[in-house]
C-alpha atoms as a PDB file:
ATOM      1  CA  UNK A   1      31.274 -14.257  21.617  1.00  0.00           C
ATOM      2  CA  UNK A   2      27.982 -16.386  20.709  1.00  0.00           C
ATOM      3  CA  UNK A   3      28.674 -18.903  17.829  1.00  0.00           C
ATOM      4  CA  UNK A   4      26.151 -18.162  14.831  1.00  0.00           C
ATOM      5  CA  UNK A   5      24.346 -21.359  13.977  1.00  0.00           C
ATOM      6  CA  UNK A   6      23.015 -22.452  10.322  1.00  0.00           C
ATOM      7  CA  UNK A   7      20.870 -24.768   8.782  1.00  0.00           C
ATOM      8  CA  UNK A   8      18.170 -26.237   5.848  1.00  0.00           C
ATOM      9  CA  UNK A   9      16.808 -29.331   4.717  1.00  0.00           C
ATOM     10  CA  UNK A  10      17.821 -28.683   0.913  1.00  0.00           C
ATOM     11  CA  UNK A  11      17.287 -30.284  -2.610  1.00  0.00           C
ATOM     12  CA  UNK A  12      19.770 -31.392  -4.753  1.00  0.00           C
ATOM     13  CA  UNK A  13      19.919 -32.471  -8.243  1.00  0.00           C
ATOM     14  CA  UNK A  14      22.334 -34.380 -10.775  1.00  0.00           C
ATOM     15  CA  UNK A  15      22.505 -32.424 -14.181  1.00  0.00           C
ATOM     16  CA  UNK A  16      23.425 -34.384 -17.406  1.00  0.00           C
ATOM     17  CA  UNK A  17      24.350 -33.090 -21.017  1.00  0.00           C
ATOM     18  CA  UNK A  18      27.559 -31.753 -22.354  1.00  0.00           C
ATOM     19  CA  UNK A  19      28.715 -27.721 -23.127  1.00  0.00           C
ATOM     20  CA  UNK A  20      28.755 -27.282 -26.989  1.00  0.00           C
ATOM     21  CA  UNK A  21      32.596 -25.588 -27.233  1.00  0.00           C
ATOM     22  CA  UNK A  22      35.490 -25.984 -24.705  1.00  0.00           C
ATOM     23  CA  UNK A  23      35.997 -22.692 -23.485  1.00  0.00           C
ATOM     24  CA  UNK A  24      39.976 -23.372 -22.474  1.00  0.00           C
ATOM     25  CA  UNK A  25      41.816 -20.964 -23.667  1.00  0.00           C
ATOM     26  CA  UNK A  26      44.442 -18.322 -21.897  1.00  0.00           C
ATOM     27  CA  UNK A  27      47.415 -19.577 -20.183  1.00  0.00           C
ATOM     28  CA  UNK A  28      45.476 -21.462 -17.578  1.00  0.00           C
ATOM     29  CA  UNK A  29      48.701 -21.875 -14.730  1.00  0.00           C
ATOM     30  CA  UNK A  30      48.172 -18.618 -13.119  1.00  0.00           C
ATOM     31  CA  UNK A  31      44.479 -17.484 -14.579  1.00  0.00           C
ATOM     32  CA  UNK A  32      42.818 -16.506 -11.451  1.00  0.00           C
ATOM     33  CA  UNK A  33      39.463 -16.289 -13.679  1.00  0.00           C
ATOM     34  CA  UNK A  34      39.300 -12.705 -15.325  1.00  0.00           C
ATOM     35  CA  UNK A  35      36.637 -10.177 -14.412  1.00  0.00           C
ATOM     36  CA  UNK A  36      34.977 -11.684 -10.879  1.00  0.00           C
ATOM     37  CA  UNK A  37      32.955  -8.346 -10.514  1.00  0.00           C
ATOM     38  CA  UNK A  38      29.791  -9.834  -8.406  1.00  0.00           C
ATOM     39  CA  UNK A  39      26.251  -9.171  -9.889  1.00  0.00           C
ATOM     40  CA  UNK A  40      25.107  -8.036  -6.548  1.00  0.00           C
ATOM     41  CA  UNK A  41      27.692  -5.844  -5.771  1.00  0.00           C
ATOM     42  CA  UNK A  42      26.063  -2.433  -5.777  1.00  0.00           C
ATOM     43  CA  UNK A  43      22.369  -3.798  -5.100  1.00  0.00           C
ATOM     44  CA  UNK A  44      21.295  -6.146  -2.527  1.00  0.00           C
ATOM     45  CA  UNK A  45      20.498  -9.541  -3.465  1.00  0.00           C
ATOM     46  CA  UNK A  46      16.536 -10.819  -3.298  1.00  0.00           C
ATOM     47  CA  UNK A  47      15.776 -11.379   0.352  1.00  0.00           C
ATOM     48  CA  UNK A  48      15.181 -15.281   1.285  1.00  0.00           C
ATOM     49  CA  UNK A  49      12.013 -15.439   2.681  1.00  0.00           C
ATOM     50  CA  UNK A  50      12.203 -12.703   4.857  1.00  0.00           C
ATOM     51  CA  UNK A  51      14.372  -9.717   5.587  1.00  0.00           C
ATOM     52  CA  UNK A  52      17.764 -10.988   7.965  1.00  0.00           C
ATOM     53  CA  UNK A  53      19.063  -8.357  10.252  1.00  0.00           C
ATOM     54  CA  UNK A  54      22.674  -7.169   9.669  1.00  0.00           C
ATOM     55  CA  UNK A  55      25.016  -9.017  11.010  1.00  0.00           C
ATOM     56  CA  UNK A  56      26.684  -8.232  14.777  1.00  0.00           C
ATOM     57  CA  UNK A  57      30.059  -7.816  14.874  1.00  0.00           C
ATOM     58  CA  UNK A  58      32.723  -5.848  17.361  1.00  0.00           C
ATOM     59  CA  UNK A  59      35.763  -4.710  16.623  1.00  0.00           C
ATOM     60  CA  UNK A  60      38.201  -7.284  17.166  1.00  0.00           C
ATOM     61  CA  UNK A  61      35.972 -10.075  18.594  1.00  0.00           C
ATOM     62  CA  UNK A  62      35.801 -13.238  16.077  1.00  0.00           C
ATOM     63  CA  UNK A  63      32.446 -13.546  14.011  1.00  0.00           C
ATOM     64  CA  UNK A  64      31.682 -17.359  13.357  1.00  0.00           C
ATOM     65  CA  UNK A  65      29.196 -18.770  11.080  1.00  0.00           C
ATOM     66  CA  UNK A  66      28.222 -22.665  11.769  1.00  0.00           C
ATOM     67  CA  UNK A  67      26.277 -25.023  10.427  1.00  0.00           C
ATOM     68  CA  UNK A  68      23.842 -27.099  13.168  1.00  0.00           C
ATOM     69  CA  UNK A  69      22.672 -29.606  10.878  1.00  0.00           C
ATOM     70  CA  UNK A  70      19.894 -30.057   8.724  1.00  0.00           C
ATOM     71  CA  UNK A  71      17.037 -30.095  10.692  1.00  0.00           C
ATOM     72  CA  UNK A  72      18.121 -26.897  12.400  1.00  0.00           C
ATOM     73  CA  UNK A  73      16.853 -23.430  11.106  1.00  0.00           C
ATOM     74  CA  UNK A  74      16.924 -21.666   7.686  1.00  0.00           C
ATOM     75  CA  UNK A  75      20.406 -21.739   6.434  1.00  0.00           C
ATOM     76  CA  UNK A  76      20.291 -19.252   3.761  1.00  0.00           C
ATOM     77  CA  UNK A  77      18.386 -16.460   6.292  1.00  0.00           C
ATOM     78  CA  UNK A  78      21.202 -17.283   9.077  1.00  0.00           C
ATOM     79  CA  UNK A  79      24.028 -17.137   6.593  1.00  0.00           C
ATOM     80  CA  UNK A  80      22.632 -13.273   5.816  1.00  0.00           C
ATOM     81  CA  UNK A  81      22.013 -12.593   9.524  1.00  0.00           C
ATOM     82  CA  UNK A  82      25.952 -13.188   9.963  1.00  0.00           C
ATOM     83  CA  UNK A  83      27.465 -12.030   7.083  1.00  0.00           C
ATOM     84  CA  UNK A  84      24.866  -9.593   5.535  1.00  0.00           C
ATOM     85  CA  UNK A  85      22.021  -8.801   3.381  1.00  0.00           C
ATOM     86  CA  UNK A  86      23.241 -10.074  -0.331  1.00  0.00           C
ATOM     87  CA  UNK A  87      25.848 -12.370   0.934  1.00  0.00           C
ATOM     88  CA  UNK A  88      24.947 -15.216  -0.829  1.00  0.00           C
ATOM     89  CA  UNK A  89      25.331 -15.559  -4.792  1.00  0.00           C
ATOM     90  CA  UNK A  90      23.423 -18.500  -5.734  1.00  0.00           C
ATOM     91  CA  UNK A  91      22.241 -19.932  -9.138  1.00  0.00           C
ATOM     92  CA  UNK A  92      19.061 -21.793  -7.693  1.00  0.00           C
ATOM     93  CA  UNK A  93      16.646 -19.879 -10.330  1.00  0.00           C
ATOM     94  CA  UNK A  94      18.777 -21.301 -13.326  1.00  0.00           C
ATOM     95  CA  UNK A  95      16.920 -24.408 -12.373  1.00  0.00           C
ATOM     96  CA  UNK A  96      13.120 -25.367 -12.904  1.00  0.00           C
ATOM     97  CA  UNK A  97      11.760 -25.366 -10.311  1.00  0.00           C
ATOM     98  CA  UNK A  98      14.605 -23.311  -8.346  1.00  0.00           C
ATOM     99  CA  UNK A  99      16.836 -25.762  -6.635  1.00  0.00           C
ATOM    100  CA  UNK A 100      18.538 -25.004  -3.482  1.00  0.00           C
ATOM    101  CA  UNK A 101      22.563 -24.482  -3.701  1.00  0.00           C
ATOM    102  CA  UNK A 102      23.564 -25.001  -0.025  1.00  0.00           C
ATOM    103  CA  UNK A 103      22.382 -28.221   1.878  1.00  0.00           C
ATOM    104  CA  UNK A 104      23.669 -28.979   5.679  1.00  0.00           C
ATOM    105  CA  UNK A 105      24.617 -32.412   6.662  1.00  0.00           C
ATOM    106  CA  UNK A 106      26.478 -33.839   9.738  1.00  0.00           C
ATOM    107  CA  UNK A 107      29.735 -36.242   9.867  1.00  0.00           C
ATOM    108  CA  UNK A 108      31.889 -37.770  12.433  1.00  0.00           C
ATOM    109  CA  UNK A 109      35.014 -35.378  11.707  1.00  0.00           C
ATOM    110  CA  UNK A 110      33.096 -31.945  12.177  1.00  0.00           C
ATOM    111  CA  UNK A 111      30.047 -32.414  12.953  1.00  0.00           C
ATOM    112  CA  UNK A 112      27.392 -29.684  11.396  1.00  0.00           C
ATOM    113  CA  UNK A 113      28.438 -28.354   7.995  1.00  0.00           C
ATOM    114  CA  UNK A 114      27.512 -26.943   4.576  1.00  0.00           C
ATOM    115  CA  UNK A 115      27.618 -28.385   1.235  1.00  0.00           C
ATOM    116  CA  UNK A 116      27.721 -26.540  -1.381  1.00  0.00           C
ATOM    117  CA  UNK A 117      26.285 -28.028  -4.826  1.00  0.00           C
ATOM    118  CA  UNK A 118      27.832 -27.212  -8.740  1.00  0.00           C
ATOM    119  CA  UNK A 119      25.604 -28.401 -11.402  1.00  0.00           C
ATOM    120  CA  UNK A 120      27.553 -27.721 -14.950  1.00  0.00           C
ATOM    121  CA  UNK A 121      25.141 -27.872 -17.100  1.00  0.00           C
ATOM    122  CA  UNK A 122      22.634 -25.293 -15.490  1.00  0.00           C
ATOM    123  CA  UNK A 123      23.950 -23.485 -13.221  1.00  0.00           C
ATOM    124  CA  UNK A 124      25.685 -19.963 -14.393  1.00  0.00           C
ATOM    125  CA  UNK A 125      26.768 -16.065 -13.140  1.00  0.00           C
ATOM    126  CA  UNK A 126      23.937 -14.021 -14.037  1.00  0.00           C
ATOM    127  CA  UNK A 127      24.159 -13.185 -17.329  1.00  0.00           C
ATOM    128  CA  UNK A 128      27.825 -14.798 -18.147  1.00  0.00           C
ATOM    129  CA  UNK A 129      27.544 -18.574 -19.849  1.00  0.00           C
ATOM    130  CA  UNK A 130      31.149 -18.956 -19.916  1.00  0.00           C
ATOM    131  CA  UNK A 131      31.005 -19.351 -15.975  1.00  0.00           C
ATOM    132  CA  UNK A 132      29.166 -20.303 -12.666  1.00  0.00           C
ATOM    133  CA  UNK A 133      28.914 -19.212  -9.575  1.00  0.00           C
ATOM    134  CA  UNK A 134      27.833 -20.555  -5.802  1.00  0.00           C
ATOM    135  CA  UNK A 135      29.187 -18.385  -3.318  1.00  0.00           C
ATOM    136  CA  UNK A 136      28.964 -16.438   0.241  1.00  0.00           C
ATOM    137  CA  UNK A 137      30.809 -13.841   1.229  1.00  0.00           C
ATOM    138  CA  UNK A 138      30.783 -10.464   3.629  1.00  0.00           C
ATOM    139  CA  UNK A 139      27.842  -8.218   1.923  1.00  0.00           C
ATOM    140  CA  UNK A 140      28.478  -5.241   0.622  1.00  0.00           C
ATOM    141  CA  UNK A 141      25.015  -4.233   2.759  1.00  0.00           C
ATOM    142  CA  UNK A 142      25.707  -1.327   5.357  1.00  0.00           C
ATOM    143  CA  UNK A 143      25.147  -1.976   8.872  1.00  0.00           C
ATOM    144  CA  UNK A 144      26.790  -4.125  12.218  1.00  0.00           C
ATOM    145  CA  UNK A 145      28.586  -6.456   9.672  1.00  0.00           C
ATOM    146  CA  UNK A 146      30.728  -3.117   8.655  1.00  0.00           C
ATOM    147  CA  UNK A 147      33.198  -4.743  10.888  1.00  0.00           C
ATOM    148  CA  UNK A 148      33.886  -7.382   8.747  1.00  0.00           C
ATOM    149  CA  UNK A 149      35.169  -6.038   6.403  1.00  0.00           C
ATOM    150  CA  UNK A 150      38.863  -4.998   5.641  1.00  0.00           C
ATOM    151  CA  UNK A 151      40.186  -1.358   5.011  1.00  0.00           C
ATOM    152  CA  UNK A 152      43.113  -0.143   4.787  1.00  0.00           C
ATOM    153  CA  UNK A 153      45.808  -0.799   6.745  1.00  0.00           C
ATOM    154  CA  UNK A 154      43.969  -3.390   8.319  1.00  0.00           C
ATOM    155  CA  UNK A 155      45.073  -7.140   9.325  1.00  0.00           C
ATOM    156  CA  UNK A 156      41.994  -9.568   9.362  1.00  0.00           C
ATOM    157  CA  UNK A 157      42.270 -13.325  10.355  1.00  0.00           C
ATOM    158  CA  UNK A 158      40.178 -16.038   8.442  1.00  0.00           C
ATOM    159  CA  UNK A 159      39.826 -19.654   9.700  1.00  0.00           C
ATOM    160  CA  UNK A 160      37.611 -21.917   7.809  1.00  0.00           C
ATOM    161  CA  UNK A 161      37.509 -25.987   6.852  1.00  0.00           C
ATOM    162  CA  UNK A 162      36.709 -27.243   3.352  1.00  0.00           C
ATOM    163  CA  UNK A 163      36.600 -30.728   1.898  1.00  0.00           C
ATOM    164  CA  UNK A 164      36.169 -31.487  -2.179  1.00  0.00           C
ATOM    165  CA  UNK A 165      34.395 -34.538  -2.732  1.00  0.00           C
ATOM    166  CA  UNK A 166      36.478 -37.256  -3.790  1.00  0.00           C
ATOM    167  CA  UNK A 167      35.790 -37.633  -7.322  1.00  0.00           C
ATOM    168  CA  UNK A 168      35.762 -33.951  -7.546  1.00  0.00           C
ATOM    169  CA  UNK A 169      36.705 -32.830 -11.644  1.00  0.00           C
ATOM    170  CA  UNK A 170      39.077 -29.385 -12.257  1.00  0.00           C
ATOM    171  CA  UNK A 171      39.813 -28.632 -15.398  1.00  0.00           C
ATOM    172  CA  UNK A 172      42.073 -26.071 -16.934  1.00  0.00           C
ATOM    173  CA  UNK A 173      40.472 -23.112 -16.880  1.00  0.00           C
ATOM    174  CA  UNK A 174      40.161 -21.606 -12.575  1.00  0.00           C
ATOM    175  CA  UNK A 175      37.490 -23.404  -9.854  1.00  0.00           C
ATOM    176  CA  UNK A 176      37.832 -20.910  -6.743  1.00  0.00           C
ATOM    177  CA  UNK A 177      36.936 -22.352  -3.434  1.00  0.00           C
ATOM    178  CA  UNK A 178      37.802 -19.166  -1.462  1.00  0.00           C
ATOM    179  CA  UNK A 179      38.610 -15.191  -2.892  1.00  0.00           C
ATOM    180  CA  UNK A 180      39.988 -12.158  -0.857  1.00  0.00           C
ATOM    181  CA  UNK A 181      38.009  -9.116  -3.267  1.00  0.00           C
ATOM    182  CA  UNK A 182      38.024  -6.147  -3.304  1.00  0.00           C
ATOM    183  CA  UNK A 183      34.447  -4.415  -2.997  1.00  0.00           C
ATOM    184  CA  UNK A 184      35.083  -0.968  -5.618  1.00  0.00           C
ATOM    185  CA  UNK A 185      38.118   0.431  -6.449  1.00  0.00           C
ATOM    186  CA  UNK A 186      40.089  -2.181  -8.982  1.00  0.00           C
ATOM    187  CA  UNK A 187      37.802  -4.994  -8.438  1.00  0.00           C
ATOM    188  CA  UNK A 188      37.631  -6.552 -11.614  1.00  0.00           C
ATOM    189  CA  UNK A 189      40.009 -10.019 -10.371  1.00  0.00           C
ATOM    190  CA  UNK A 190      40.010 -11.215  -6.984  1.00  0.00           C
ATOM    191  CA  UNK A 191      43.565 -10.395  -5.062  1.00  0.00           C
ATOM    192  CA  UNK A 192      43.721 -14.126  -3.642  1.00  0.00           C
ATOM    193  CA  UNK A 193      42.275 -17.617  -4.543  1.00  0.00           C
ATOM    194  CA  UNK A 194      42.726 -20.808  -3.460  1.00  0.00           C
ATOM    195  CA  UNK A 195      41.740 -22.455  -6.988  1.00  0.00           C
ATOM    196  CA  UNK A 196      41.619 -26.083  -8.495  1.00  0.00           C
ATOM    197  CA  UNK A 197      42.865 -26.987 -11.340  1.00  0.00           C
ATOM    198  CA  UNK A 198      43.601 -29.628 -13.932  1.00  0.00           C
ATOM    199  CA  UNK A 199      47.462 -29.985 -15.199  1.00  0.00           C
ATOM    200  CA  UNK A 200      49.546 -32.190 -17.029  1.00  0.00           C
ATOM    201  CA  UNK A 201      50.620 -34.045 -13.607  1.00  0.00           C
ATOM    202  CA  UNK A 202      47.044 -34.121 -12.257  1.00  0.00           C
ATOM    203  CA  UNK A 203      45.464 -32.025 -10.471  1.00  0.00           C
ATOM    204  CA  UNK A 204      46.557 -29.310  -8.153  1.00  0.00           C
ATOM    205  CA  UNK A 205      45.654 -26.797  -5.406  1.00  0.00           C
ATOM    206  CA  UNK A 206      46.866 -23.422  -6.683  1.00  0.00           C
ATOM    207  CA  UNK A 207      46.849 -20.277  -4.013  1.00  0.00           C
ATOM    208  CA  UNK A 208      47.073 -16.888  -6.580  1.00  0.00           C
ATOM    209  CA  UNK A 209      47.474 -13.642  -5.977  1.00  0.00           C
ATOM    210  CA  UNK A 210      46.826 -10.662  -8.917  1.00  0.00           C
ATOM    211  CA  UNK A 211      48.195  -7.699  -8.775  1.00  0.00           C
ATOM    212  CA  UNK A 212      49.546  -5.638 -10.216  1.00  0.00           C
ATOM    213  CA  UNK A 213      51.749  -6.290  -9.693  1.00  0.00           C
ATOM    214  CA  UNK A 214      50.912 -10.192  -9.566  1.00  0.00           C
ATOM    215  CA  UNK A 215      52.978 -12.146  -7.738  1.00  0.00           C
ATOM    216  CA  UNK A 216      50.861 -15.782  -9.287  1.00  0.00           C
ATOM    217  CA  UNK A 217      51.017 -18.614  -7.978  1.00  0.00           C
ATOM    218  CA  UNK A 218      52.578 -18.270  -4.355  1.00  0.00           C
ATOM    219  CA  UNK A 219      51.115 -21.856  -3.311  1.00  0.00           C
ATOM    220  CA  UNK A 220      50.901 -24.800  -5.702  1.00  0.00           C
ATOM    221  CA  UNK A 221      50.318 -28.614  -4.154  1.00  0.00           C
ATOM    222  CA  UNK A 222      49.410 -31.521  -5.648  1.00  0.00           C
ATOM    223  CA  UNK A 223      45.818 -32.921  -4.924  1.00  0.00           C
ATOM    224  CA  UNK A 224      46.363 -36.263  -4.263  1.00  0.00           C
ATOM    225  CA  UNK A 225      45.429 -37.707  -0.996  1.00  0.00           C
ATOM    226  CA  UNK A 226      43.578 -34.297  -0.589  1.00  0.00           C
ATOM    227  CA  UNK A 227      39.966 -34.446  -2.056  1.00  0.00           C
ATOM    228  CA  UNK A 228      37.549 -36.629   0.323  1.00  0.00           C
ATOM    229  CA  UNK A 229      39.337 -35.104   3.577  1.00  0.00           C
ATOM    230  CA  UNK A 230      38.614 -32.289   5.970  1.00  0.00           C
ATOM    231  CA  UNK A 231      41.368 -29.550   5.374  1.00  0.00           C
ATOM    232  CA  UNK A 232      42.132 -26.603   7.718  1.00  0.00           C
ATOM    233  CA  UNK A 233      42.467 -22.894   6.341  1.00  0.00           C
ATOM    234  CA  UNK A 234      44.212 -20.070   8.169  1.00  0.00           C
ATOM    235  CA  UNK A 235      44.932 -16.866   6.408  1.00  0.00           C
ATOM    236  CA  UNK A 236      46.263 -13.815   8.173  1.00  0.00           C
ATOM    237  CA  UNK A 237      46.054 -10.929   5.888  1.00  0.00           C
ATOM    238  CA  UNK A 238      47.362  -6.927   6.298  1.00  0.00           C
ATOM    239  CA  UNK A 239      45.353  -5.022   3.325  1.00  0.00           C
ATOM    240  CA  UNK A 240      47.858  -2.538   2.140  1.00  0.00           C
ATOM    241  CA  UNK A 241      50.040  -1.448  -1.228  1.00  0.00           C
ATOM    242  CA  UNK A 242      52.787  -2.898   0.887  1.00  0.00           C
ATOM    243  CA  UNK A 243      51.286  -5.544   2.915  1.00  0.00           C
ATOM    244  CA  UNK A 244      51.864  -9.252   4.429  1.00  0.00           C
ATOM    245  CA  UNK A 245      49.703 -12.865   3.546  1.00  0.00           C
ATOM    246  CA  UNK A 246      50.274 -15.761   5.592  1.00  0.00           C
ATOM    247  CA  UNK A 247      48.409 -18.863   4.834  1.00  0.00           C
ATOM    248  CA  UNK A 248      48.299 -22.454   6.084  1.00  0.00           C
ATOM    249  CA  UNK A 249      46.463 -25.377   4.778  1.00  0.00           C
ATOM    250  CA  UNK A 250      46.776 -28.268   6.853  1.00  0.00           C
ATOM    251  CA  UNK A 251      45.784 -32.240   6.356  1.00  0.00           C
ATOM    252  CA  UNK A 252      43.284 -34.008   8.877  1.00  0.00           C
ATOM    253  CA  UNK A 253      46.542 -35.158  11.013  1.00  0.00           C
ATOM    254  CA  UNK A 254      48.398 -31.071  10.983  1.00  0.00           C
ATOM    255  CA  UNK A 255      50.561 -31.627   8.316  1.00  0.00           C
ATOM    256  CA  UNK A 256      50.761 -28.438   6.415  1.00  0.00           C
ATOM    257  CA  UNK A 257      50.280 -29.412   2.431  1.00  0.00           C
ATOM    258  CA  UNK A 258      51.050 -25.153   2.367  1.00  0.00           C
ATOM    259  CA  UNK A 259      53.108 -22.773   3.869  1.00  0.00           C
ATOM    260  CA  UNK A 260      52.548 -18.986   2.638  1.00  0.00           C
ATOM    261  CA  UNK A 261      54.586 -16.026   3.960  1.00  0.00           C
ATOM    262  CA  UNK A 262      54.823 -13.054   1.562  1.00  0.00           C
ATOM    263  CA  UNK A 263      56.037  -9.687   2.919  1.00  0.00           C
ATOM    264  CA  UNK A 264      55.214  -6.652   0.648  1.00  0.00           C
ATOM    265  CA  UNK A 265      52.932  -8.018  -1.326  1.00  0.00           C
ATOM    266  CA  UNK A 266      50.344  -5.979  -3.171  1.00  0.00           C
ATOM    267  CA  UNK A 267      46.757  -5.972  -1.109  1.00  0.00           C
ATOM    268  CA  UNK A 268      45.213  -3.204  -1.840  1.00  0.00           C
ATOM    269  CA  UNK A 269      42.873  -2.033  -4.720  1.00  0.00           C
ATOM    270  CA  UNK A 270      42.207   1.299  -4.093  1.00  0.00           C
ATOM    271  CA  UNK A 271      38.400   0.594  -3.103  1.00  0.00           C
ATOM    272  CA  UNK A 272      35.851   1.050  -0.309  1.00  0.00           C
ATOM    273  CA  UNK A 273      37.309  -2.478   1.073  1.00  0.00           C
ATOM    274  CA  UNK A 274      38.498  -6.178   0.843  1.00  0.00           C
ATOM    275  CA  UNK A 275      36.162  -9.246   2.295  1.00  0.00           C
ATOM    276  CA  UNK A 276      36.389 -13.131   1.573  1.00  0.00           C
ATOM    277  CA  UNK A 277      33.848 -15.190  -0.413  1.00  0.00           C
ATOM    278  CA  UNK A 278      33.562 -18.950  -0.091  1.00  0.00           C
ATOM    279  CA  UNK A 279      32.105 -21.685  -2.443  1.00  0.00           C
ATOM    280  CA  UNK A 280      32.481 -23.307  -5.955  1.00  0.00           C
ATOM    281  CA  UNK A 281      33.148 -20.267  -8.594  1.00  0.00           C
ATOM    282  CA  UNK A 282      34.618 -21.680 -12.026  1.00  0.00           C
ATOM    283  CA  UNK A 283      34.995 -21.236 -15.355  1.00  0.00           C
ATOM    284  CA  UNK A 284      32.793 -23.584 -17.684  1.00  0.00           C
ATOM    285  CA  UNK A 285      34.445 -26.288 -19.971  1.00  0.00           C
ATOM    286  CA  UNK A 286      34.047 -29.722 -20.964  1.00  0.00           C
ATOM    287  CA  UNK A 287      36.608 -31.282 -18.768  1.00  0.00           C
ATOM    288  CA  UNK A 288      34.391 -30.622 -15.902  1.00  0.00           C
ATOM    289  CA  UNK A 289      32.082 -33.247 -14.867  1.00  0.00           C
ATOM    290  CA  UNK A 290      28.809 -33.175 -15.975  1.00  0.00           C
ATOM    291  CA  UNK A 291      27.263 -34.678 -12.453  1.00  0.00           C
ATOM    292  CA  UNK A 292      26.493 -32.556  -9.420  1.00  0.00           C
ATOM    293  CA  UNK A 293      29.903 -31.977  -7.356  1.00  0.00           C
ATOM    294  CA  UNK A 294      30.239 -30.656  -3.951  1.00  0.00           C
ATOM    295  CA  UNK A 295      32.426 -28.669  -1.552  1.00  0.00           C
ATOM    296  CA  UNK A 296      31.672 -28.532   2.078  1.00  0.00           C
ATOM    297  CA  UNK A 297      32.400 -26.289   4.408  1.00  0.00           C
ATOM    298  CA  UNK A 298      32.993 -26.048   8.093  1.00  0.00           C
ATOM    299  CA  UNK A 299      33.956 -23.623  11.022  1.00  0.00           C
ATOM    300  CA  UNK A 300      33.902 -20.051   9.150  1.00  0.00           C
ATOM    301  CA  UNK A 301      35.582 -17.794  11.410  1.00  0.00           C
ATOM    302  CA  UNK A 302      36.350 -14.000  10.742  1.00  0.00           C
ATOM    303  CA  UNK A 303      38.562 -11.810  12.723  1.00  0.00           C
ATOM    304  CA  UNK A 304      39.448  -8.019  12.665  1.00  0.00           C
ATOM    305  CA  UNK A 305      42.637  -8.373  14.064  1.00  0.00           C
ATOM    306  CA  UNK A 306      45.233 -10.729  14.264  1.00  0.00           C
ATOM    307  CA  UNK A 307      43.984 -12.267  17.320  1.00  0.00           C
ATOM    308  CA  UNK A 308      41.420 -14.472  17.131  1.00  0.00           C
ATOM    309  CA  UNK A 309      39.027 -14.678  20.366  1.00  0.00           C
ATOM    310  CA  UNK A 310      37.369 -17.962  19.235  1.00  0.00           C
ATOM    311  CA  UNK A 311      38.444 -20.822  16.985  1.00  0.00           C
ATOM    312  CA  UNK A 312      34.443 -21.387  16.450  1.00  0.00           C
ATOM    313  CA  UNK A 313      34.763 -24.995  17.198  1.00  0.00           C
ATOM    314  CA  UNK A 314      32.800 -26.479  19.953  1.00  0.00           C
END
């Protein structure tokens, strides 16, 4: 299985102002973020640059999608040859001139990886002001990468690291940093997030699931000693009415910070399929930070089975 390799010298930019109303308002301990339909859903997003090829995939073998640092090749055009044509939702024209969203740089823990930039004051979903979104995910696009995504009945494995910056701000209302979504059928709210969130006790790292039936919060950890450090994602999933979710989310040193194991739980949505975004996707409010923040991401690895055949780690 050959690793796919990513990569851009990118722009970023620190945005400054304030949001004229707080938009807090529902019961924020379980909001998952209401009505996460993507804009690009039924039409493929604007190519970048040139057309990217549909992704490879075979049944069963692990798909991997790597960064290789910034002066490698053009990460937004590799991202789509993986994952698909449209797989990246980006706000880089809410910015004059457009500004890049995705940026590669290279540590001593991981090596390669993405960032991903949030910019509240400019950046937004489409059409929607109350939110913004920077995120990747398995296309919607026909072609090779139809292996990647989930149907019925299936069990898919995703393996993926993330790291918030340190000073990272959450506030009350949902920042997702990964979905499980369905593509048609009931696809209004995603079926699983791993969200941040502000709370009377500080922040936390919320894992939801939304039915119906919901089942809410099935992982809730505090965040402290958890932004500024590489943390490792596995999620084995069975899409079903009646299916199964296991999670982990390990610190730098293995020790899990969550432990998921649900057993007929509710993944399934009645649609074409389910497929996993990444990035920064939050609602808008005045407890957020007005500078640039940043997740980065490392070591995406998607598997149509419950068998990986590469951890997509050199």
């Amino acid at each position: 299985m050959s690793t796919r390799h990513l990569s851009c010298a990118l722009v970023c930019a620190l945005c400054a102002g304030c949001i004229g109303s707080d938009l807090d308002g529902a019961d924020p301990s379980i909001d998952p973020g209401d009505d996460d339909t993507d804009v690009s859903e039924d039409a493929e997003a604007t190519p970048v640059d040139a057309p990217a090829p549909d992704a490879p995939g075979a049944t069963g073998a692990t798909v991997c999608l790597n960064a290789d640092g910034p002066a490698g090749q053009d990460t937004y055009r590799l991202i789509e040859a993986a994952l698909g044509r449209g797989a990246i939702e980006r706000p880089d024209d809410d910015h004059s001139p457009p500004v890049r969203h995705i940026r590669e740089e290279v540590d001593g823990t991981v090596g390669p990886h993405f960032v991903f930039l949030a910019h509240r004051d400019i950046d937004r979903d489409g059409d929607r002001t109350d939110r913004s979104r920077m995120e990747i995910k398995v296309a919607p696009s026909s072609g090779a990468n139809n292996a990647l995504k989930a149907r019925r009945g299936d069990t898919f494995t995703y393996t993926w690291r993330f790291k918030m910056n340190a000073s990272i701000g959450f506030s009350s209302r949902f920042t997702h940093m990964f979905q499980l979504k369905s593509y048609q059928g009931d696809a209004g709210a995603p079926l699983i997030t791993i969200t941040g969130r502000k709370a009377s006790g500080g922040d936390r790292l919320e894992v939801i699931h939304t039915g119906p039936p919901s089942k809410g919060r099935i992982g809730n950890v505090s965040l402290s000693g958890l932004k500024g450090v590489w943390l490792d994602v596995s999620v084995r999933a069975t899409f079903d009415d009646s299916g199964r979710f296991d999670m982990t989310i390990k610190k730098p040193d293995g020790t899990a910070v969550v432990t998921i194991h649900e057993t007929g739980i509710d993944l399934w949505r009645g649609g074409d399929h389910i497929r996993p975004k990444w990035g920064i996707y939050r609602g808008l409010s005045n407890q957020l930070r007005p500078v640039e923040e940043d997740v980065r991401f490392a070591n995406f690895a998607i598997t149509p089975s419950a068998n990986p055949t590469s951890t997509c780690r050199n």
